[in-house]
C-alpha atoms as a PDB file:
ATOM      1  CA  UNK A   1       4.896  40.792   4.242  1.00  0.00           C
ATOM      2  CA  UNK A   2       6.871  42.857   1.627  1.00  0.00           C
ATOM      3  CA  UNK A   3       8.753  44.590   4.383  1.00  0.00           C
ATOM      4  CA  UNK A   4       9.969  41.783   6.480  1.00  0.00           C
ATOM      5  CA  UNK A   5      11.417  40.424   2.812  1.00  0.00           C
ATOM      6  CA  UNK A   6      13.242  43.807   1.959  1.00  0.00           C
ATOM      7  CA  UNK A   7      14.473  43.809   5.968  1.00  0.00           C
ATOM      8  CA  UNK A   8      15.787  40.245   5.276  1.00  0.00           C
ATOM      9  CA  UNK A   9      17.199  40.777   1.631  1.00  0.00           C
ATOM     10  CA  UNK A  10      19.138  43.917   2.698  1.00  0.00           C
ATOM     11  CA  UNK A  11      20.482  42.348   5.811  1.00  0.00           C
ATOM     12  CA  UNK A  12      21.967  38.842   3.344  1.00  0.00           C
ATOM     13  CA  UNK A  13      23.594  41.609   1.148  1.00  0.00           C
ATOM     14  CA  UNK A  14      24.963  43.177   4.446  1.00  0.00           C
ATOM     15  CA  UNK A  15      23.239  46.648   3.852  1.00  0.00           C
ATOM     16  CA  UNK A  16      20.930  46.475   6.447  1.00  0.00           C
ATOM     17  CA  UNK A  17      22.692  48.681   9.978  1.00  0.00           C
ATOM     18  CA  UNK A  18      19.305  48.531  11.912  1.00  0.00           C
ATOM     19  CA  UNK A  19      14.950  48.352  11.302  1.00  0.00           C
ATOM     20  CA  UNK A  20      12.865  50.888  12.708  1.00  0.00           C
ATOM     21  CA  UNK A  21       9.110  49.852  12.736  1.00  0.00           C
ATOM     22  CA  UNK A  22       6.034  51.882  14.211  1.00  0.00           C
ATOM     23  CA  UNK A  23       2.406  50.826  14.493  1.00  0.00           C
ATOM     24  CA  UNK A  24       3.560  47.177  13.399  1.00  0.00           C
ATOM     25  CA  UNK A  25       1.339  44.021  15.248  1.00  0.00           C
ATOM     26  CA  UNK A  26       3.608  41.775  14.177  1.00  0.00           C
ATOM     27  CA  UNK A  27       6.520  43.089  15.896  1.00  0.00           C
ATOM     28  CA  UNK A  28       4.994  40.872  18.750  1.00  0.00           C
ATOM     29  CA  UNK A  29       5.070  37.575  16.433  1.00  0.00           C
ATOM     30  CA  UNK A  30       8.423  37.221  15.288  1.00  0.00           C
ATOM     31  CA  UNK A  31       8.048  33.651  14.086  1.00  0.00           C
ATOM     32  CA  UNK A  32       5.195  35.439  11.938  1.00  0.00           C
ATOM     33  CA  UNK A  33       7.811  37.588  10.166  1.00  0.00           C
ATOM     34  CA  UNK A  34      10.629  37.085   8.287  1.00  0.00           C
ATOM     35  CA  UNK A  35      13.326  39.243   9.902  1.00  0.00           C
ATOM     36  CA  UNK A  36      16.873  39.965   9.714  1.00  0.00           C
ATOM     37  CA  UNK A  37      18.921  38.836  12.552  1.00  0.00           C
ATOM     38  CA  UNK A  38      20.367  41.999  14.057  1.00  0.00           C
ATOM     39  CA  UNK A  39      22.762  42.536  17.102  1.00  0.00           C
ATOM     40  CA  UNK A  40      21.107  43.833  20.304  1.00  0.00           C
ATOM     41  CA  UNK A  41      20.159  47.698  19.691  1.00  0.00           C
ATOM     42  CA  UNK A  42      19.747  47.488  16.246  1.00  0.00           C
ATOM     43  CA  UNK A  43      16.145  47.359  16.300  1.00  0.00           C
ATOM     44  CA  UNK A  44      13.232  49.809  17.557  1.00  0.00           C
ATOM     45  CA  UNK A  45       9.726  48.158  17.254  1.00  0.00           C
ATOM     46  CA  UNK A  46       7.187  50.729  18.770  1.00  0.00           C
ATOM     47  CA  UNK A  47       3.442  50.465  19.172  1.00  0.00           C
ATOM     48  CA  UNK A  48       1.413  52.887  21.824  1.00  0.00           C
ATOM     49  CA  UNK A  49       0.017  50.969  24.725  1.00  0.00           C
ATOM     50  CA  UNK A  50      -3.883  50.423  23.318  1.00  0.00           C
ATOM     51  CA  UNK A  51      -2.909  50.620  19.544  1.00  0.00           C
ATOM     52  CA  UNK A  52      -5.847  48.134  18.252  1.00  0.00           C
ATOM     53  CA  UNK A  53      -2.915  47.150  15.641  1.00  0.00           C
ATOM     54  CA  UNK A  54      -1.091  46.309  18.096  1.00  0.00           C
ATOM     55  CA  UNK A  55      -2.998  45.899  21.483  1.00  0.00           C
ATOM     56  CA  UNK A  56      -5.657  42.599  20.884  1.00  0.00           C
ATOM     57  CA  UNK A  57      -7.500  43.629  24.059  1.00  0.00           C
ATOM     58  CA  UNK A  58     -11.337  44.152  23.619  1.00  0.00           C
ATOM     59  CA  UNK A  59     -10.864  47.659  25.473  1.00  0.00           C
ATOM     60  CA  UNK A  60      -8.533  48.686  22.097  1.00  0.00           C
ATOM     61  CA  UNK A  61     -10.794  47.106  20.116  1.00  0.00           C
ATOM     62  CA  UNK A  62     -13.961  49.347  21.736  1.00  0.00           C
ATOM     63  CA  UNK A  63     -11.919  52.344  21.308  1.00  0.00           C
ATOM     64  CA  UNK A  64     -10.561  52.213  17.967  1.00  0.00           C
ATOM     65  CA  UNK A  65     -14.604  51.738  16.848  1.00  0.00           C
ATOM     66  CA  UNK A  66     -15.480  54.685  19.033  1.00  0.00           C
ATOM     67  CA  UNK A  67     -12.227  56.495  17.248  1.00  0.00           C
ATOM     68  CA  UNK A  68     -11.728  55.464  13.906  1.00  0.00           C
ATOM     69  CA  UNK A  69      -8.509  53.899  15.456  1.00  0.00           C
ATOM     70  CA  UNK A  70      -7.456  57.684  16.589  1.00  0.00           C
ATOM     71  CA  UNK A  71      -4.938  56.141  18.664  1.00  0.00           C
ATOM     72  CA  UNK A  72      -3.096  54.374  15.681  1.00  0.00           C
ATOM     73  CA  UNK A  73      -2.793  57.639  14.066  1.00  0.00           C
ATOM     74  CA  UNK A  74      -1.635  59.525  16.759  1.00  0.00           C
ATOM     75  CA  UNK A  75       2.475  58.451  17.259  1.00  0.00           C
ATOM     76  CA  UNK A  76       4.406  60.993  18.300  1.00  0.00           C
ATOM     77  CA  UNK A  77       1.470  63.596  18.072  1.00  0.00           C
ATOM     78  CA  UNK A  78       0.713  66.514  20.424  1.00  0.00           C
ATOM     79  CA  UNK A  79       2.713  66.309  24.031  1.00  0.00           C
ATOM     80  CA  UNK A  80       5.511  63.537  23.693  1.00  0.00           C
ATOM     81  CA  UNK A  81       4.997  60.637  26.026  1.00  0.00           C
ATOM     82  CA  UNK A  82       7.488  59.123  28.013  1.00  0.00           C
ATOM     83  CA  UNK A  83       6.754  56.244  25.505  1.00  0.00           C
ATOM     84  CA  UNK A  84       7.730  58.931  22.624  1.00  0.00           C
ATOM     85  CA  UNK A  85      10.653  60.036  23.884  1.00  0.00           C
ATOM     86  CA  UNK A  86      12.207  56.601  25.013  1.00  0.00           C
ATOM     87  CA  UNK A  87      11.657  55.398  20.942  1.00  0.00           C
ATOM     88  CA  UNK A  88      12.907  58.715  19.501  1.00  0.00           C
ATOM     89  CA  UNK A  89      16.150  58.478  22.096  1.00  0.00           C
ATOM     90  CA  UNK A  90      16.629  55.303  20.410  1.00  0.00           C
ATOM     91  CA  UNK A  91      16.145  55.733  17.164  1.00  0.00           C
ATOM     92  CA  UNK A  92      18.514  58.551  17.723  1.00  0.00           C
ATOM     93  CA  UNK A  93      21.410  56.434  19.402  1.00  0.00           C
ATOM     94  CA  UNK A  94      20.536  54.210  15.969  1.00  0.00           C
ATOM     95  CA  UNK A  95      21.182  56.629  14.118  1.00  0.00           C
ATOM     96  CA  UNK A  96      23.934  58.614  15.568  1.00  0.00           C
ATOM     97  CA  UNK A  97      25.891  54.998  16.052  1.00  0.00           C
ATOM     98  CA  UNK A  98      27.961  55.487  12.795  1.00  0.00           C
ATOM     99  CA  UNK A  99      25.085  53.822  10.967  1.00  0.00           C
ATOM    100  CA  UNK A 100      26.018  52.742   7.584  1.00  0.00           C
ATOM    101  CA  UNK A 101      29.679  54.257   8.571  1.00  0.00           C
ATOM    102  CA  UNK A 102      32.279  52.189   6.914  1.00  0.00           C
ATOM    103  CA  UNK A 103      29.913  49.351   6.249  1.00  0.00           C
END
């Protein structure tokens, strides 16, 4: 995955503060991708409860055919979830942690 490669390229030339992914399945894999190694807090991986990227259940699966995977498209959409607003808090504190700042 090009991603994961950038992630881990920027992280061996020590530009690389913290990864933000949304929507990503293999956030659940890591042996799948090839990731930086970041300190705890440095990293928000966020996929909605019944995401068929990210959910492998038949019941997401069922949905995102009765959909066109709606759900996948629909992060931080409409009313903010609790879900939401837990990710953007910490993408927030990622970002507001002197990020980049001196580095």
């Amino acid at each position: 995955m090009i991603t994961t490669s950038v992630e881990k390229y920027l992280a061996d030339t020590g530009r690389l503060y913290g990864a933000v992914t949304i929507g990503n399945p293999l956030h659940k894999y890591p042996w799948m991708m090839e990731r930086a190694a970041l300190p705890e807090g440095k990293r928000v991986d966020y996929c909605l409860e019944g995401d068929v990227v990210c959910d492998f259940s038949l019941e997401a699966a069922n949905d995102a055919l009765s959909t066109k995977a709606e759900k996948h498209a629909s992060y931080f959409l409409n009313e903010l979830s609790p879900q939401d607003i837990r990710v953007i808090d910490e993408v927030a504190w990622l970002l507001s942690d002197g990020a980049g700042v001196g580095a």
